[in-house]
Protein backbone atom coordinates (compact mmCIF):
# COMPACT_ATOMS: atom_id res chain seq x y z
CA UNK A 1 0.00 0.00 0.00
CA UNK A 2 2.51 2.62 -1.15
CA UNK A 3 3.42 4.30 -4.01
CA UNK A 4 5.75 6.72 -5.52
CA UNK A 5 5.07 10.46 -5.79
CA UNK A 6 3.69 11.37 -9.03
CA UNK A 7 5.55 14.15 -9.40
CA UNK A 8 9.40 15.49 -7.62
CA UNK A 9 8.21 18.81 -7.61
CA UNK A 10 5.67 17.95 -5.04
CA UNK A 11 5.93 19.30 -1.65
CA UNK A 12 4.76 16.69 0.94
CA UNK A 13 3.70 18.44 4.24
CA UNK A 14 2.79 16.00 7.39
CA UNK A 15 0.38 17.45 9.95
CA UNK A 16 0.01 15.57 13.43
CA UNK A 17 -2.70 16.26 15.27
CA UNK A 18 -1.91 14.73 19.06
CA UNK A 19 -3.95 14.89 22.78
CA UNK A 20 -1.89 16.79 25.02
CA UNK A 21 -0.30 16.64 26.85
CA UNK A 22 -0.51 12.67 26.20
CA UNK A 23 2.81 12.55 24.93
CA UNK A 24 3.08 8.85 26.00
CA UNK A 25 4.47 5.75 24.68
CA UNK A 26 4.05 4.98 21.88
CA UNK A 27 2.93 8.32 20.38
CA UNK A 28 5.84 10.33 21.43
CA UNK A 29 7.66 7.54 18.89
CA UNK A 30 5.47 8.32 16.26
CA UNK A 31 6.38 11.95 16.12
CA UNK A 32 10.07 11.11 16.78
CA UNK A 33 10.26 9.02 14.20
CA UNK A 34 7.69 11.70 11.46
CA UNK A 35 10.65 13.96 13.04
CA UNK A 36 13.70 11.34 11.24
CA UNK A 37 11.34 11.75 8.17
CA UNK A 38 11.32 15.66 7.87
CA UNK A 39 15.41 16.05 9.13
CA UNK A 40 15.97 13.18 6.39
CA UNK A 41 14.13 14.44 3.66
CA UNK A 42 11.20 11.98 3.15
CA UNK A 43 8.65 14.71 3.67
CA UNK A 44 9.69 18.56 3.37
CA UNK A 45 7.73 19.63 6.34
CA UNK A 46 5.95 18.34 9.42
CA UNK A 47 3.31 21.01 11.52
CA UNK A 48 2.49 19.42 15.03
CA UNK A 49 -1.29 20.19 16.11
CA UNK A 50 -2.66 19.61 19.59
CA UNK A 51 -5.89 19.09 20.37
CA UNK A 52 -8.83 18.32 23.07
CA UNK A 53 -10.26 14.81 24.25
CA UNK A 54 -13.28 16.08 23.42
CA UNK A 55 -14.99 18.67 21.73
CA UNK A 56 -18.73 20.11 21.31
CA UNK A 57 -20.57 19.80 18.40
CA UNK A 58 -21.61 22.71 18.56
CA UNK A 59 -21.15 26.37 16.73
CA UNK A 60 -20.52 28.62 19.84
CA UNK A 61 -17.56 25.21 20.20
CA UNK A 62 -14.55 26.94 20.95
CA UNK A 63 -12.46 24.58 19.24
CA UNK A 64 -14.30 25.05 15.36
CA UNK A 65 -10.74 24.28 13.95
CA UNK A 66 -11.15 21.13 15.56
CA UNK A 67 -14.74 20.32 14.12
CA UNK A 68 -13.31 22.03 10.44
CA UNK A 69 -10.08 19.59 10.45
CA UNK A 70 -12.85 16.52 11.18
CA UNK A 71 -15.35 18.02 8.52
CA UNK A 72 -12.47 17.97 5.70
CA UNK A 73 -11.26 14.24 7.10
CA UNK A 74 -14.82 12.95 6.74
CA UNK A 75 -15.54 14.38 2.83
CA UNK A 76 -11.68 13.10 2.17
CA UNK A 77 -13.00 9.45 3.66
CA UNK A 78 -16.51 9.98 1.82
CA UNK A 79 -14.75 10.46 -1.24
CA UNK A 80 -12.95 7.50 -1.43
CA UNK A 81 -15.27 4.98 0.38
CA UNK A 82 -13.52 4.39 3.62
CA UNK A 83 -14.17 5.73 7.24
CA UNK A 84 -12.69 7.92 10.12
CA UNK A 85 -14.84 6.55 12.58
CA UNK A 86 -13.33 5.03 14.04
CA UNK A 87 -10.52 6.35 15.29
CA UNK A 88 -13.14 9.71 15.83
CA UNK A 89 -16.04 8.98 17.56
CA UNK A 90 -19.34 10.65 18.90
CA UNK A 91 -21.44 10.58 21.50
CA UNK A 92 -23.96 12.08 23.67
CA UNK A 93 -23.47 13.24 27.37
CA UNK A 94 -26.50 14.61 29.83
CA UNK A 95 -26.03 17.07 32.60
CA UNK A 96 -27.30 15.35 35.84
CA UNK A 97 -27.22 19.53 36.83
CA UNK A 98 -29.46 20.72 34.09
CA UNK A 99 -30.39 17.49 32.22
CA UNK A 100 -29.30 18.80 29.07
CA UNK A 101 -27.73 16.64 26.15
CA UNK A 102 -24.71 17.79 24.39
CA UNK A 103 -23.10 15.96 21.43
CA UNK A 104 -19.65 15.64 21.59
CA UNK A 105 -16.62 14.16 19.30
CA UNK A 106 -14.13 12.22 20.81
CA UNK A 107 -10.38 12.84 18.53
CA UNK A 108 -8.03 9.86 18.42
CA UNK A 109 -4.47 9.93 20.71
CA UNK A 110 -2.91 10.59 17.25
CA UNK A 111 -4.47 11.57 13.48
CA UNK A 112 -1.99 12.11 10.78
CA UNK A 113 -2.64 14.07 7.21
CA UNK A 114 -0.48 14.29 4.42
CA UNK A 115 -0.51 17.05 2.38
CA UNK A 116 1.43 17.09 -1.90
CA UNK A 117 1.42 21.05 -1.79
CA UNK A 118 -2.06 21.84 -1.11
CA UNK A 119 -3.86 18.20 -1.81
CA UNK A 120 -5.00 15.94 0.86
CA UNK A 121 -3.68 12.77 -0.43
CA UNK A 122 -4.23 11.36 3.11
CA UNK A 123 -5.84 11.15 6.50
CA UNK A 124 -4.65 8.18 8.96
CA UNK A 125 -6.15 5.97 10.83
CA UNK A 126 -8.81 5.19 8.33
CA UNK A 127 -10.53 1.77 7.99
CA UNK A 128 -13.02 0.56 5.48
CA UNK A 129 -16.53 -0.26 5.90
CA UNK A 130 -16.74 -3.51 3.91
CA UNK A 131 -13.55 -5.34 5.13
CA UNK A 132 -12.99 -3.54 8.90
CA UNK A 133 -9.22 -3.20 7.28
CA UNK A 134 -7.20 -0.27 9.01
CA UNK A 135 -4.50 1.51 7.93
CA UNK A 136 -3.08 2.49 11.15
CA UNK A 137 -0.64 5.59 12.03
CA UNK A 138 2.22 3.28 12.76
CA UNK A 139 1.67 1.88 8.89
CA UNK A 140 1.71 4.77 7.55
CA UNK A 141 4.61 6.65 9.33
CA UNK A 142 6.37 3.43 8.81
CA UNK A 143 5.74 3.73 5.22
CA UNK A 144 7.12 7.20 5.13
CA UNK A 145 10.70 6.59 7.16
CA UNK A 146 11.13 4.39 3.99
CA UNK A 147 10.73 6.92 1.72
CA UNK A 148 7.28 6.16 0.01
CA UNK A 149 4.11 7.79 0.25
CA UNK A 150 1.18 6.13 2.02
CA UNK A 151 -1.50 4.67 -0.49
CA UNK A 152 -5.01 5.05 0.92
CA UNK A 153 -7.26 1.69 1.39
CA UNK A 154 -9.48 2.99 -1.26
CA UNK A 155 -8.98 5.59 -4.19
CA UNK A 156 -11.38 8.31 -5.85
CA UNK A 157 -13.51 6.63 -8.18
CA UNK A 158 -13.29 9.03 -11.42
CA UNK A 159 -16.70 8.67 -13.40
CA UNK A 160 -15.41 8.89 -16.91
CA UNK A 161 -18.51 7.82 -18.81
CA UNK A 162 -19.13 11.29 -20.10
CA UNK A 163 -15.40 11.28 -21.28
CA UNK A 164 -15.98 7.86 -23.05
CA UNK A 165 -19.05 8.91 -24.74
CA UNK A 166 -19.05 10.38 -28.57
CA UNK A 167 -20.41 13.43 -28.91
CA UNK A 168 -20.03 12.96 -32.36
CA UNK A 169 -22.40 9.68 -32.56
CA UNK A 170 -26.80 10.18 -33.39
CA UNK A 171 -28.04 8.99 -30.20
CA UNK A 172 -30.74 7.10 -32.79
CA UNK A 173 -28.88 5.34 -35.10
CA UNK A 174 -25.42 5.54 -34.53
CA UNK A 175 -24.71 8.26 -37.90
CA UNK A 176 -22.87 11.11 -38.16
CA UNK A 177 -23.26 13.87 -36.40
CA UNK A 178 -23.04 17.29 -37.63
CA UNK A 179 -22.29 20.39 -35.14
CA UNK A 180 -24.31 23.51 -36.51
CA UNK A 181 -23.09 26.64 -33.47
CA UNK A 182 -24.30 23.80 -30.74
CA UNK A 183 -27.16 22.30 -32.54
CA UNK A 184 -26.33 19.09 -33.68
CA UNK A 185 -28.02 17.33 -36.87
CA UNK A 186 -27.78 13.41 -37.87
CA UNK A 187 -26.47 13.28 -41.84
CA UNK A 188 -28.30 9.97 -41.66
CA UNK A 189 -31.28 9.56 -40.27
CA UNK A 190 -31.75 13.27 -40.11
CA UNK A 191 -32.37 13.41 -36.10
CA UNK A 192 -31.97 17.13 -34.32
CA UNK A 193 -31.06 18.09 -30.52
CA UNK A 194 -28.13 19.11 -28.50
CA UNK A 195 -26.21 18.39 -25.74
CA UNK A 196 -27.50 19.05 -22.02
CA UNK A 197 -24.24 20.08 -19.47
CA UNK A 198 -24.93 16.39 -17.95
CA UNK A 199 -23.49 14.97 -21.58
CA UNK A 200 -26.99 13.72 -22.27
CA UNK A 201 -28.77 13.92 -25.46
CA UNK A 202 -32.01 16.01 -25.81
CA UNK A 203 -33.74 15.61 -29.24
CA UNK A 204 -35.81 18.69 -31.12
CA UNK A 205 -39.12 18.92 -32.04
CA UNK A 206 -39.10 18.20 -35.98
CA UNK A 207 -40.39 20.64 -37.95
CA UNK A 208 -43.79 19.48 -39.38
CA UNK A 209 -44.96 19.66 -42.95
CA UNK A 210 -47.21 22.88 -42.48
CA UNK A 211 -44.73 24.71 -40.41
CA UNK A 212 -42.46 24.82 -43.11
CA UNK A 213 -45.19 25.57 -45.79
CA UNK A 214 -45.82 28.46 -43.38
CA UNK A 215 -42.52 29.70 -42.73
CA UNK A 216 -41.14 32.99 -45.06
CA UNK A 217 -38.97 32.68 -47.50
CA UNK A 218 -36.31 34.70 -48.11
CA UNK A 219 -35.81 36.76 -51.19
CA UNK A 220 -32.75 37.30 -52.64
């Protein structure tokens, strides 16, 4: 589960977010060792974050960085069919003062992201829903002090049909297509429509033989 930068030119930026001040065994490993990474090169930069227990999910939250950073993890995870929860979990606490519920989220001891310039190309621990497979921290820090970049469990899936398709084929019977300024016209079986900003086909109403008895002519 690694692979090779796509490109030198990339800049790969780590950012570990970390309870404090639970700088415990093993985490405080984990950073030394993301620390051998950025002194030898394997990433160009590496931004320590600390952060809460818990936080409230809530607006007036003081800690909305928090709740952002686990708002961009969850679309990253979304996008590419895996999970962050676990390692982030929520739940729901009552006041036995004022018997009010809050929701909370609880972070993990340790959440790494990986940054090629400004692209997420990575947010660890993440599991997937089908297989309860994790890619742990220690896999991918592990992955790093060898000099490769972490591969996420699951990759975008890039919905090429549109790219596929020929706009240049009838929708009706497979002819030629003929592009008139956006309005295309079938040299075969004479079909008329265009082309919605989906990539789907939308025909014309065809002219009828008394519309074009009625319509001017044009002198010359």
């Amino acid at each position: 589960m690694t692979e090779t930068p796509t490109t030198e030119t990339a800049a790969l930026t780590a950012v570990c977010h970390v309870r404090a001040p639970l700088l415990l065994e093993p985490v405080d490993e984990q950073i030394e060792t993301l620390q051998a990474c950025e002194s030898e090169g394997a990433i160009d930069e590496l931004l320590l974050r600390s952060w809460p227990k818990e936080v409230t999910l809530s607006d007036e939250s003081p800690y909305q960085e928090v709740l952002d950073d686990y708002e961009r993890f969850q679309q990253w995870a979304d996008e590419r069919g895996v999970t962050v929860r676990p390692p982030f979990r929520e739940r729901t606490t009552t006041s036995q003062v004022t018997d009010t519920t809050q929701e909370r989220l609880v972070t993990p001891l340790l959440c790494l992201e990986l940054y090629a310039d400004e692209e997420l190309i990575g947010v660890f621990p993440h599991s997937t829903e089908t297989t309860d497979e994790t890619y742990t921290t220690d896999d991918a820090i592990a992955t790093l002090r060898t000099g490769e970049i972490p591969t996420p469990l699951a990759t975008i899936e890039v919905d090429d049909s549109r790219e596929s398709a020929t706009p240049n084929t009838c929708p009706d019977c497979g002819g030629f297509l003929i592009d008139g300024q956006g309005l295309l016209a079938c040299s075969d079986c004479g079909w008329v429509g265009t082309v919605s900003v989906p990539g789907r086909y939308e025909s014309q109403p065809k002219e009828t033989d008394s519309e074009r008895e009625a319509s001017p002519t044009k002198s010359r």
